[in-house]
N, C-alpha and C. Protein backbone atom coordinates (compact mmCIF):
# COMPACT_ATOMS: atom_id res chain seq x y z
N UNK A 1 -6.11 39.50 -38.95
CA UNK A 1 -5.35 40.23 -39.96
C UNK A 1 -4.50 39.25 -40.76
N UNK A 2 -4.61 39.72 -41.64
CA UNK A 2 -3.76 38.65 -42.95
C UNK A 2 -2.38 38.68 -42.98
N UNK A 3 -1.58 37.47 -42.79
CA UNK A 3 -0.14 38.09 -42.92
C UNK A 3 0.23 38.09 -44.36
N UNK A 4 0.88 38.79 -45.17
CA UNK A 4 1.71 38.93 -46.04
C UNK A 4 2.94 38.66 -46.12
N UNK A 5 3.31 37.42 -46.92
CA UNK A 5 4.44 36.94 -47.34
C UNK A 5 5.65 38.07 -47.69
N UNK A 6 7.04 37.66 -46.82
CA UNK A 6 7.89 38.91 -46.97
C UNK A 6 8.86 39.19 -48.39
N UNK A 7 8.42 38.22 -49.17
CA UNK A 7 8.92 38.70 -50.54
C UNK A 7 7.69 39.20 -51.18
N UNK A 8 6.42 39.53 -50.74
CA UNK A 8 5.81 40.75 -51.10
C UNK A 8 5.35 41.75 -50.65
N UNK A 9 6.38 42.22 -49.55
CA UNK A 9 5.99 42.97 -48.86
C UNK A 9 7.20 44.75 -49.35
N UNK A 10 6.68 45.65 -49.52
CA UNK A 10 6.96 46.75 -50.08
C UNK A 10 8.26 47.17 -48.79
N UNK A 11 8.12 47.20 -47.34
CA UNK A 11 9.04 47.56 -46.95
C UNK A 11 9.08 46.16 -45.58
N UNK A 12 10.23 46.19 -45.53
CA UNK A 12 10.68 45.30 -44.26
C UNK A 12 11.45 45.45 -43.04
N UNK A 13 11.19 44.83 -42.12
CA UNK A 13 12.03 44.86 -40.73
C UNK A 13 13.69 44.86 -40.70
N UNK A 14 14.88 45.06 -40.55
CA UNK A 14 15.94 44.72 -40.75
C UNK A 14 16.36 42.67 -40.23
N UNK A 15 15.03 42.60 -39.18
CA UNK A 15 15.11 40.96 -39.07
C UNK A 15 14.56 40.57 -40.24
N UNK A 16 13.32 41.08 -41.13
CA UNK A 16 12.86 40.47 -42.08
C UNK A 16 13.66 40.57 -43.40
N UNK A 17 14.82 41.57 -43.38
CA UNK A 17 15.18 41.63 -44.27
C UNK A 17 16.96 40.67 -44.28
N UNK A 18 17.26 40.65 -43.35
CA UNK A 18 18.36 39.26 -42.76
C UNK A 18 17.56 37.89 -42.86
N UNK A 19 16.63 37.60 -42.62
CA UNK A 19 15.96 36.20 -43.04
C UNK A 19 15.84 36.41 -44.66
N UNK A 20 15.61 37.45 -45.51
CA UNK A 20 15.05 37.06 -46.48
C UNK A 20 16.34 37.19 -47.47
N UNK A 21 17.85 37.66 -46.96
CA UNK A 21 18.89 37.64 -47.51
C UNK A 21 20.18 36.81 -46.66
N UNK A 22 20.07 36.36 -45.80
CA UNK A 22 20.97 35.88 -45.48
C UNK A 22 22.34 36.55 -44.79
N UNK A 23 22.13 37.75 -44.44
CA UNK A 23 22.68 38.90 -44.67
C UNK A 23 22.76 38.89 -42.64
N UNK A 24 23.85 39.06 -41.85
CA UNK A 24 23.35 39.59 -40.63
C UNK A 24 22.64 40.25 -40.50
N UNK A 25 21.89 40.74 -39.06
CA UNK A 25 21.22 41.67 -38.71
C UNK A 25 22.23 43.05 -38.26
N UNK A 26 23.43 42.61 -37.53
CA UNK A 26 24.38 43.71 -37.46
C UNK A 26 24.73 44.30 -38.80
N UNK A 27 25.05 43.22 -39.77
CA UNK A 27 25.79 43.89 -40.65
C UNK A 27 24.55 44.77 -41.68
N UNK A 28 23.17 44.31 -41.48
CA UNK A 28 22.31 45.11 -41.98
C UNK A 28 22.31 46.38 -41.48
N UNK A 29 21.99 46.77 -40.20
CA UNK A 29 22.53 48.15 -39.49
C UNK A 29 23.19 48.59 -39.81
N UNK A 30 24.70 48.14 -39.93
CA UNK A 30 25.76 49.15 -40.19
C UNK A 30 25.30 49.42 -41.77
N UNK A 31 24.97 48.73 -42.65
CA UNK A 31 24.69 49.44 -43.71
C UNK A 31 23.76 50.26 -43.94
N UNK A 32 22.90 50.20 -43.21
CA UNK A 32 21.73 51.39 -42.86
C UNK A 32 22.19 52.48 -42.35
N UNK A 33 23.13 52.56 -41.57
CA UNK A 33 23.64 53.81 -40.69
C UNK A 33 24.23 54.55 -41.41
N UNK A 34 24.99 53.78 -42.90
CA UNK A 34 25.87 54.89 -43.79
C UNK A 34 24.76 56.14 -44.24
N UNK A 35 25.70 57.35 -44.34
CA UNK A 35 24.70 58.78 -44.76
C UNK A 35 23.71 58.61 -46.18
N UNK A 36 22.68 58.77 -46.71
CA UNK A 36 22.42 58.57 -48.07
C UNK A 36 22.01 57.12 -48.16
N UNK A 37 21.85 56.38 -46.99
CA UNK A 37 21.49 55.25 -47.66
C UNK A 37 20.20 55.31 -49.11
N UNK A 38 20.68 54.14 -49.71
CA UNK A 38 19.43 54.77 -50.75
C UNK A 38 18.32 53.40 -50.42
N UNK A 39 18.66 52.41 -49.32
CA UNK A 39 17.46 51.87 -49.21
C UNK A 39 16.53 51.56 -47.69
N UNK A 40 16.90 52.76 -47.03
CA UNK A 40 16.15 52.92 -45.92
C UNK A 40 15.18 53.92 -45.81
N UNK A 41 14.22 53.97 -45.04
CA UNK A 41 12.91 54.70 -45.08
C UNK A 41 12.57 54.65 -43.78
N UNK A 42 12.85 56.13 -42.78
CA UNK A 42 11.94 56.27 -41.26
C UNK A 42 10.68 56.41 -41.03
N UNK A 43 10.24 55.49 -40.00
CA UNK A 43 8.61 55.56 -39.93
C UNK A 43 8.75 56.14 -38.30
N UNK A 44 8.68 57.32 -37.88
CA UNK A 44 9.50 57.90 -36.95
C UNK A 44 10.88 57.24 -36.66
N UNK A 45 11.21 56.72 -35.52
CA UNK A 45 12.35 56.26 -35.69
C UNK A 45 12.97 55.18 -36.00
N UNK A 46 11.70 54.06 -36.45
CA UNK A 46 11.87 53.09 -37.30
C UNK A 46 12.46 52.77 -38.32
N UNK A 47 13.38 52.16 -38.38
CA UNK A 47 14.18 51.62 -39.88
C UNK A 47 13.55 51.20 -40.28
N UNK A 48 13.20 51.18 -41.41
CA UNK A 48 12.90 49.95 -42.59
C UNK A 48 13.77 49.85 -43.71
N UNK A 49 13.22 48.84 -44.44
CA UNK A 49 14.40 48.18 -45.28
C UNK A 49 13.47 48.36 -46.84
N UNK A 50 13.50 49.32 -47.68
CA UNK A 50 12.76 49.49 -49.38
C UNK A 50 13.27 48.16 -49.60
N UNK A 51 12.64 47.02 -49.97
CA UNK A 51 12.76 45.50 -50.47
C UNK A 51 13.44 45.74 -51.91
N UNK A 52 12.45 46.07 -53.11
CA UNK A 52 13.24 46.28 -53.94
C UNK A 52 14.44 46.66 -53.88
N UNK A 53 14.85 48.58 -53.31
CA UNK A 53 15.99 49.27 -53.89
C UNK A 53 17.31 48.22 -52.60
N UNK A 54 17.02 47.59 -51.91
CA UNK A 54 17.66 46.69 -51.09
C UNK A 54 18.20 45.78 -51.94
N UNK A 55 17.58 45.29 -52.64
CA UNK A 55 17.66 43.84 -53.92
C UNK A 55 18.78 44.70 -54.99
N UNK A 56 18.30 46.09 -55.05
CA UNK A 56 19.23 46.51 -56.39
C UNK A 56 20.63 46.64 -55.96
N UNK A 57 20.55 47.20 -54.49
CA UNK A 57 21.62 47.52 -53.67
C UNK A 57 22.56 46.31 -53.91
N UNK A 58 21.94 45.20 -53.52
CA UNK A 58 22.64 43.96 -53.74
C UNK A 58 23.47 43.49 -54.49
N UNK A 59 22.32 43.54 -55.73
CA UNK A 59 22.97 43.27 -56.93
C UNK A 59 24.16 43.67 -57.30
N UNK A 60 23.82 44.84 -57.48
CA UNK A 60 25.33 46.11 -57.90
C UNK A 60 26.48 46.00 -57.11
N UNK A 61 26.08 45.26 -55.96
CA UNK A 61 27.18 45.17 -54.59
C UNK A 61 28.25 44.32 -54.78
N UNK A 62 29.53 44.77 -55.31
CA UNK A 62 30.68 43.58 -55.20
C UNK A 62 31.09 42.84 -53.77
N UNK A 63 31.10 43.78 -52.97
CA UNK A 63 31.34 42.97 -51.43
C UNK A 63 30.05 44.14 -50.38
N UNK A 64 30.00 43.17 -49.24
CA UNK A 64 29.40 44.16 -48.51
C UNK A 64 29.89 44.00 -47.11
């Protein structure tokens, strides 16, 4: 099976998404846990991380 590079990958791991931002892995959680997140997506009880709306999240983000 082919791996796919994680800056093109549509959704990511909360480890893949702390390697690919620099970002803890705790402090990725706790921002996942807020109500409404607008960039998480359950694959049963799987987190994932929407790459893009994660990136926009960012952007717009004065502190996190």
């Amino acid at each position: 099976m082919e791996q796919i590079p994680v800056n093109q990958k549509v959704l990511l791991t909360i480890p893949e998404a702390s390697a690919l931002t620099n970002i803890g892995i705790n402090r990725i959680y706790s921002m996942a846990n807020q109500p409404n997140c607008p960039f998480v997506v359950y694959v049963g009880i799987k987190r994932l991380i929407k790459r893009e709306k994660f990136g926009e999240f960012l952007n717009n983000a004065v502190t996190i």
